[in-house]
N, C-alpha and C. Protein backbone atom coordinates (compact mmCIF):
# COMPACT_ATOMS: atom_id res chain seq x y z
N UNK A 1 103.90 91.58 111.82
CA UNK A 1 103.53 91.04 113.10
C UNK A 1 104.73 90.29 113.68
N UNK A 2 104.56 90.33 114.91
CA UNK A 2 105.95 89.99 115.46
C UNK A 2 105.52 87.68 115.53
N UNK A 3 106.98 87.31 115.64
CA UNK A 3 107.28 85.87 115.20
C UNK A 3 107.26 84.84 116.56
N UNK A 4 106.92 86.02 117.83
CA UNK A 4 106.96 85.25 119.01
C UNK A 4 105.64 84.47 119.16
N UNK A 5 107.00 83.81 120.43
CA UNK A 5 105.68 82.16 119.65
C UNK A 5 105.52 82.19 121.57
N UNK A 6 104.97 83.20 122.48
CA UNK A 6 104.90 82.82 123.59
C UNK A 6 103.57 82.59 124.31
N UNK A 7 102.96 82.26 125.34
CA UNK A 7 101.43 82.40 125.28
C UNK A 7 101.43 80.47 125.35
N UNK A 8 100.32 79.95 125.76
CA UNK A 8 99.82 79.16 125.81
C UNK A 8 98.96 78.22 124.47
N UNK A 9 99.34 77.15 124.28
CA UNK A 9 98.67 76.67 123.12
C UNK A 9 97.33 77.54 122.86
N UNK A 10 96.67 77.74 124.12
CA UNK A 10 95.47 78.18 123.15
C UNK A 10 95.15 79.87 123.03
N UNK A 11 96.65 80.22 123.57
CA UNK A 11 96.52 81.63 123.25
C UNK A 11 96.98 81.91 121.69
N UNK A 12 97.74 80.57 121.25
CA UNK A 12 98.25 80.89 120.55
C UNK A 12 96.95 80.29 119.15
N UNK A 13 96.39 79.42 119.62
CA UNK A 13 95.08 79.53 118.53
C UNK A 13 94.21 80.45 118.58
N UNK A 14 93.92 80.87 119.58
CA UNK A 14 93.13 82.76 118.98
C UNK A 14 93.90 83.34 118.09
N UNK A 15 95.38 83.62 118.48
CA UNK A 15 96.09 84.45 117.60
C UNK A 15 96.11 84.83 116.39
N UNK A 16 96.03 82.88 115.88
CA UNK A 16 96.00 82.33 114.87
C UNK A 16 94.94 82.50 114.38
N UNK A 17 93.59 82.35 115.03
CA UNK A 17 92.75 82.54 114.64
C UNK A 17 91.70 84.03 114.07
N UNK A 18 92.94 84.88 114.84
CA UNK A 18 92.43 86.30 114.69
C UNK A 18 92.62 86.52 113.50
N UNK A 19 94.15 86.04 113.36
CA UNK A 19 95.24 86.40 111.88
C UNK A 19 94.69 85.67 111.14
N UNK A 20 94.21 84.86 110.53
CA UNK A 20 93.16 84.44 109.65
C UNK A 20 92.18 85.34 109.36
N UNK A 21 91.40 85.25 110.20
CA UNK A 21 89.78 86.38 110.03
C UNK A 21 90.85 87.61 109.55
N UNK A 22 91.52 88.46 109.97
CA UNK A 22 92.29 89.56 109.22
C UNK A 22 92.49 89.70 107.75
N UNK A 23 93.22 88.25 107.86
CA UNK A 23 93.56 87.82 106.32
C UNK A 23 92.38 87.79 105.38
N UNK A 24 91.27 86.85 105.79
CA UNK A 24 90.26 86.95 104.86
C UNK A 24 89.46 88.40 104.96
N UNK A 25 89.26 89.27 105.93
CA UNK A 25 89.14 90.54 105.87
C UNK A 25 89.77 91.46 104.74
N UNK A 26 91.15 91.18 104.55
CA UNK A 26 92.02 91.91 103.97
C UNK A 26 91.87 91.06 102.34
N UNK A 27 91.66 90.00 102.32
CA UNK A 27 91.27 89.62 100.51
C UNK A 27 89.76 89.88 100.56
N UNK A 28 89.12 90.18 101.07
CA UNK A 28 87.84 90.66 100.80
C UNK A 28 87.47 92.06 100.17
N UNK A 29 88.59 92.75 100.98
CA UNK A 29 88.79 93.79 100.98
C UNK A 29 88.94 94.29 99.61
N UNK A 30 90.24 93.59 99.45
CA UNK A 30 90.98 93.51 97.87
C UNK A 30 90.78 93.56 96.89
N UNK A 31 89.32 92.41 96.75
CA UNK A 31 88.48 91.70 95.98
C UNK A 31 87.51 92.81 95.37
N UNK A 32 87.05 93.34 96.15
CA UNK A 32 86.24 94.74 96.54
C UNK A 32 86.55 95.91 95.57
N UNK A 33 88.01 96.22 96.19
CA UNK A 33 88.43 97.37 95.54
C UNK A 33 89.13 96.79 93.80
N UNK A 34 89.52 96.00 93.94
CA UNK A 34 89.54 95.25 92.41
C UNK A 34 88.15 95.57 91.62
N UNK A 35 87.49 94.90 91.67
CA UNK A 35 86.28 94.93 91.16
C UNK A 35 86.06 96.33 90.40
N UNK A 36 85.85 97.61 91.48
CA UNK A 36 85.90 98.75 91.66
C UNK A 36 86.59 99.72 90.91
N UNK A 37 87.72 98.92 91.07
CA UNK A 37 89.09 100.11 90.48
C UNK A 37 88.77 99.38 88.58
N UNK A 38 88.03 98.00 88.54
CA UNK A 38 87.88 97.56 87.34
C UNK A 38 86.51 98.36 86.33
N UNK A 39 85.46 98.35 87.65
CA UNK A 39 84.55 99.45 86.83
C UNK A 39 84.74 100.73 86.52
N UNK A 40 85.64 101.35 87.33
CA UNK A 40 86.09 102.65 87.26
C UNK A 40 86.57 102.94 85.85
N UNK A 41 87.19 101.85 85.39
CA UNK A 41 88.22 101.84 84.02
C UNK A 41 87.03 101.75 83.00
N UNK A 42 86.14 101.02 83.46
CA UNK A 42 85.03 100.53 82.10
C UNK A 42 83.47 101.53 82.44
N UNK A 43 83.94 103.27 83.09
CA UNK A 43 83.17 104.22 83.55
C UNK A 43 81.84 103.22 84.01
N UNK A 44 81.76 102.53 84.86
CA UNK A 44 80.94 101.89 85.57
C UNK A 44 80.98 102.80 87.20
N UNK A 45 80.36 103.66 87.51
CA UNK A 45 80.37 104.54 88.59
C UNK A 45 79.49 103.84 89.92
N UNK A 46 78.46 103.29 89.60
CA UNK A 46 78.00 102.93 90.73
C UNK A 46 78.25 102.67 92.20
N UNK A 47 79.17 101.78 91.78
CA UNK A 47 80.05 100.94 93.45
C UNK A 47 80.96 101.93 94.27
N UNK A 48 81.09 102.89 93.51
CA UNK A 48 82.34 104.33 94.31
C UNK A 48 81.89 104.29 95.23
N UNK A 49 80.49 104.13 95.94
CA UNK A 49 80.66 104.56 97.39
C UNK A 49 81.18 103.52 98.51
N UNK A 50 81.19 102.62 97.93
CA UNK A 50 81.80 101.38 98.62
C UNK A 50 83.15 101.63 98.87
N UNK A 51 83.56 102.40 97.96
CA UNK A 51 84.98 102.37 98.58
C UNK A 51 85.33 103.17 99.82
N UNK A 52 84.60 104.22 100.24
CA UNK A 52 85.04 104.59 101.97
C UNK A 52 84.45 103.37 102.80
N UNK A 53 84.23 102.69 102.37
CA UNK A 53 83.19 101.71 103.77
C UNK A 53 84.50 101.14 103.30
N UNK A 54 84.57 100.57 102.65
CA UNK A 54 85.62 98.94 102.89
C UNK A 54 87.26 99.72 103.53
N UNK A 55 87.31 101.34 102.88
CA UNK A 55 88.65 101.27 103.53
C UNK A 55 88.89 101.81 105.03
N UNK A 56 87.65 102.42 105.56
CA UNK A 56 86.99 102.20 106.71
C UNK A 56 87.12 100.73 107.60
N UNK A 57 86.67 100.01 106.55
CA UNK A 57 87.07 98.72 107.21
C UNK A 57 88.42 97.54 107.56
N UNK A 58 89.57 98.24 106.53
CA UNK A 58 90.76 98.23 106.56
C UNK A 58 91.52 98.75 107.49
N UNK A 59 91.26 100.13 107.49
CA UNK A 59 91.51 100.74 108.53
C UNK A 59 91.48 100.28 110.14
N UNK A 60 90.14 100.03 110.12
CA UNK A 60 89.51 99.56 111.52
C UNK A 60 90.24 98.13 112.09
N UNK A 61 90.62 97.52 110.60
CA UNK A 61 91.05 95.47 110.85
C UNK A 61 92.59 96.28 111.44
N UNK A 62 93.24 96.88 110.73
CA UNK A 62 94.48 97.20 110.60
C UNK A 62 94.88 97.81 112.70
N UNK A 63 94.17 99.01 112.51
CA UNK A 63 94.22 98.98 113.86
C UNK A 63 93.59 98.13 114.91
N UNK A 64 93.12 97.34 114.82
CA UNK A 64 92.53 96.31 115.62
C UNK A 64 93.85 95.28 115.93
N UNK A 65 94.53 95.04 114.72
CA UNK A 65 95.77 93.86 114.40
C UNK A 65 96.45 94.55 115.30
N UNK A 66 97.33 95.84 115.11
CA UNK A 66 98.42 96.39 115.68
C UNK A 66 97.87 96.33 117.41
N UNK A 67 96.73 96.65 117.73
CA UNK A 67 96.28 96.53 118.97
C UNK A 67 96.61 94.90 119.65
N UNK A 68 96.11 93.90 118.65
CA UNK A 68 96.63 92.86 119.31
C UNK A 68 97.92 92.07 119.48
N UNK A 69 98.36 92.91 118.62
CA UNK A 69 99.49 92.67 118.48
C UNK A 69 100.19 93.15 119.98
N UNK A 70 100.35 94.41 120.06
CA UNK A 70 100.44 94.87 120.85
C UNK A 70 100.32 94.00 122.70
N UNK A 71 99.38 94.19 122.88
CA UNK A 71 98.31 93.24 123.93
C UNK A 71 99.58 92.27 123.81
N UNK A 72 99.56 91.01 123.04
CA UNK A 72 100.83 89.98 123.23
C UNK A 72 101.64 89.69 123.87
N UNK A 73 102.21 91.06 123.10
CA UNK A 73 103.79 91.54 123.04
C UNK A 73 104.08 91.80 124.52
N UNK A 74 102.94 92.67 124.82
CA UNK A 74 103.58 93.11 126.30
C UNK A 74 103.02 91.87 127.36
N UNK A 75 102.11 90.87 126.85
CA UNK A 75 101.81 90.19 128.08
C UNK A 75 102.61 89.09 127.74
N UNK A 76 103.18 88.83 126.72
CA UNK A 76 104.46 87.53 126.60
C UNK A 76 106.08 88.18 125.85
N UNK A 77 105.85 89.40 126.03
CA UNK A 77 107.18 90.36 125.72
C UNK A 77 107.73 90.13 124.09
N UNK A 78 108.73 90.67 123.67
CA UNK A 78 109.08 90.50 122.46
C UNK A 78 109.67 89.20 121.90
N UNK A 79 109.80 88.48 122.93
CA UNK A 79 111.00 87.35 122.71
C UNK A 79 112.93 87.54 123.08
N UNK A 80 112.99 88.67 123.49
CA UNK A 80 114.41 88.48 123.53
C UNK A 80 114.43 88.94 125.05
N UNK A 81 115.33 88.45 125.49
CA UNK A 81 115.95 88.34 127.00
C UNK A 81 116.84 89.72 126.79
N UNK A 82 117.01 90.49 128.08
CA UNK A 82 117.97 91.78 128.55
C UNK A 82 119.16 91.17 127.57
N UNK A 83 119.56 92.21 126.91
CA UNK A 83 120.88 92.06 126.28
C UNK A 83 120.82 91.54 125.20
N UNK A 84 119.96 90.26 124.92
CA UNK A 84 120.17 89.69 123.68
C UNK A 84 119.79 90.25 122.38
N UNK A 85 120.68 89.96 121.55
CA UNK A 85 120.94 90.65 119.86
C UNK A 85 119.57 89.74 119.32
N UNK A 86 118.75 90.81 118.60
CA UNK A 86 117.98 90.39 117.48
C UNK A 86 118.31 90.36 116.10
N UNK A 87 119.05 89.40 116.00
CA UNK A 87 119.96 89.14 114.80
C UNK A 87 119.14 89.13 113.14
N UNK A 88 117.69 88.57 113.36
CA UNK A 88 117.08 88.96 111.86
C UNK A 88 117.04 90.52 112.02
N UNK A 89 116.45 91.34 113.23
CA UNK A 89 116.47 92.56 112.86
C UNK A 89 118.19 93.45 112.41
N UNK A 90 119.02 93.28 113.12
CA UNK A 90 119.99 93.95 112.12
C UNK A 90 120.88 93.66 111.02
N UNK A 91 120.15 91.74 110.54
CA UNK A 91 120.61 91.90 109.09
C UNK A 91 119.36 92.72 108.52
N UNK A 92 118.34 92.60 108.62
CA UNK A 92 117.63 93.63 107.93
C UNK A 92 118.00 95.01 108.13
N UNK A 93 118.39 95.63 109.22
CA UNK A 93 118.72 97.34 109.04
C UNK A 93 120.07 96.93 108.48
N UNK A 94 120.98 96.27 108.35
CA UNK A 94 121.97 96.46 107.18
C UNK A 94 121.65 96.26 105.82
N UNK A 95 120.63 95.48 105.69
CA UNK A 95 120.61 94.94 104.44
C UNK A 95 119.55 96.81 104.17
N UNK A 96 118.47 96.97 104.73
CA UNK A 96 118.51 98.59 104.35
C UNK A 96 119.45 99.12 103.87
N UNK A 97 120.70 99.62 105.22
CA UNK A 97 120.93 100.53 104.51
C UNK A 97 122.49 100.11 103.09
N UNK A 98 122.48 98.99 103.25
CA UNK A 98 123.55 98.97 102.09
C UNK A 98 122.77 98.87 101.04
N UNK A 99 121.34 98.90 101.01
CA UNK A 99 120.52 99.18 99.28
C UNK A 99 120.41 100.52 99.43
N UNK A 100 120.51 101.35 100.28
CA UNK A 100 120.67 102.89 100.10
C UNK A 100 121.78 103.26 99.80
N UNK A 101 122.85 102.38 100.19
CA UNK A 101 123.99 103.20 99.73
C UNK A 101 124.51 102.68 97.98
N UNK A 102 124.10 101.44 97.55
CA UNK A 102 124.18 101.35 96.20
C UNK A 102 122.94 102.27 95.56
N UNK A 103 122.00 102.68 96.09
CA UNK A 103 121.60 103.33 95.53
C UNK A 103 122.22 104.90 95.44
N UNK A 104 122.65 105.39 96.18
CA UNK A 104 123.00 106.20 95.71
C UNK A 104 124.46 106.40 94.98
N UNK A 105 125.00 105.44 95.45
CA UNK A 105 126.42 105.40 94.55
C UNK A 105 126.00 105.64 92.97
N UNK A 106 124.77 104.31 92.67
CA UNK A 106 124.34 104.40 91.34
C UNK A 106 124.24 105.90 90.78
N UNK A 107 123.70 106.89 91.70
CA UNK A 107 122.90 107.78 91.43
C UNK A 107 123.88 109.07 91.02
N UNK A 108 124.91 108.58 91.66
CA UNK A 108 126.85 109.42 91.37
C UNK A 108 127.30 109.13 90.44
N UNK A 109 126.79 107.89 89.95
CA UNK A 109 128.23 107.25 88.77
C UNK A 109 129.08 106.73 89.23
N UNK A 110 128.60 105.84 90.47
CA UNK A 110 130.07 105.30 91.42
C UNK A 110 129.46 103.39 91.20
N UNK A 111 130.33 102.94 90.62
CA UNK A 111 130.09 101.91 89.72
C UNK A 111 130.38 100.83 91.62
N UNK A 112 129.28 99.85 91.39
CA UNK A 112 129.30 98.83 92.63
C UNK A 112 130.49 98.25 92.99
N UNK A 113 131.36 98.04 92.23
CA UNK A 113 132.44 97.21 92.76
C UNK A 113 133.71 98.23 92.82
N UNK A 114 133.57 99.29 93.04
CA UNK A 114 134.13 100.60 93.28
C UNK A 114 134.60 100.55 94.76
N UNK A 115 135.97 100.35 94.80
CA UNK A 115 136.72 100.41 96.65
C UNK A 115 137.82 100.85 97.04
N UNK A 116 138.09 101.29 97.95
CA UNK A 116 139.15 101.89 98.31
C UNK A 116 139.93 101.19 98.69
N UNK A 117 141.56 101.03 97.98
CA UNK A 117 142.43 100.61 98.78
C UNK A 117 143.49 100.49 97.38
């Protein structure tokens, strides 16, 4: 979910308040399929059908989130002004792709501290 903080105090306690109810949606959820995936192991069959409903219901929280998310975004925008660098996002796409590229160096036999010059 995006980190913008724009919107009005009390837009920003729905928000908050949505993302909560999600959250406890989503350990409910959890709780659920735990349980589940625990009888499964101890051939306890009963509860299997529970599991399309709850991930039905994951599903449903999940796209509901991205929807409001959404909604936000475009009525208080992403946070960055024309031009401006989103600086956590491209240390993260570097920090990607330089774990792809030790990974595959690893995957050559091309030892990490391996450089040209």
């Amino acid at each position: 979910m995006s980190n913008q903080r724009g919107g009005t105090p009390a837009d920003q306690e729905i928000a908050a308040e949505r993302i909560k109810e999600a959250r406890q949606l989503y350990r409910s959820i959890n709780e659920t399929l735990t349980r589940i995936l625990g009888d499964l192991q101890t051939g306890q069959l009963g509860e299997v059908k529970d599991l399309a409903a709850k991930q039905k219901q994951l599903e449903t929280a999940v796209v509901h989130a991205q929807k409001l998310e959404a909604e936000f975004n475009e009525k208080f925008g992403t946070g960055l002004d024309e031009g401006e660098i989103d600086f956590d996002r491209a240390r993260y796409q570097i920090g990607c792709r330089l774990a792809r590229l030790r990974r595959c160096c690893r995957e050559k036999g091309v030892s990490s501290g391996a450089g040209g010059g």
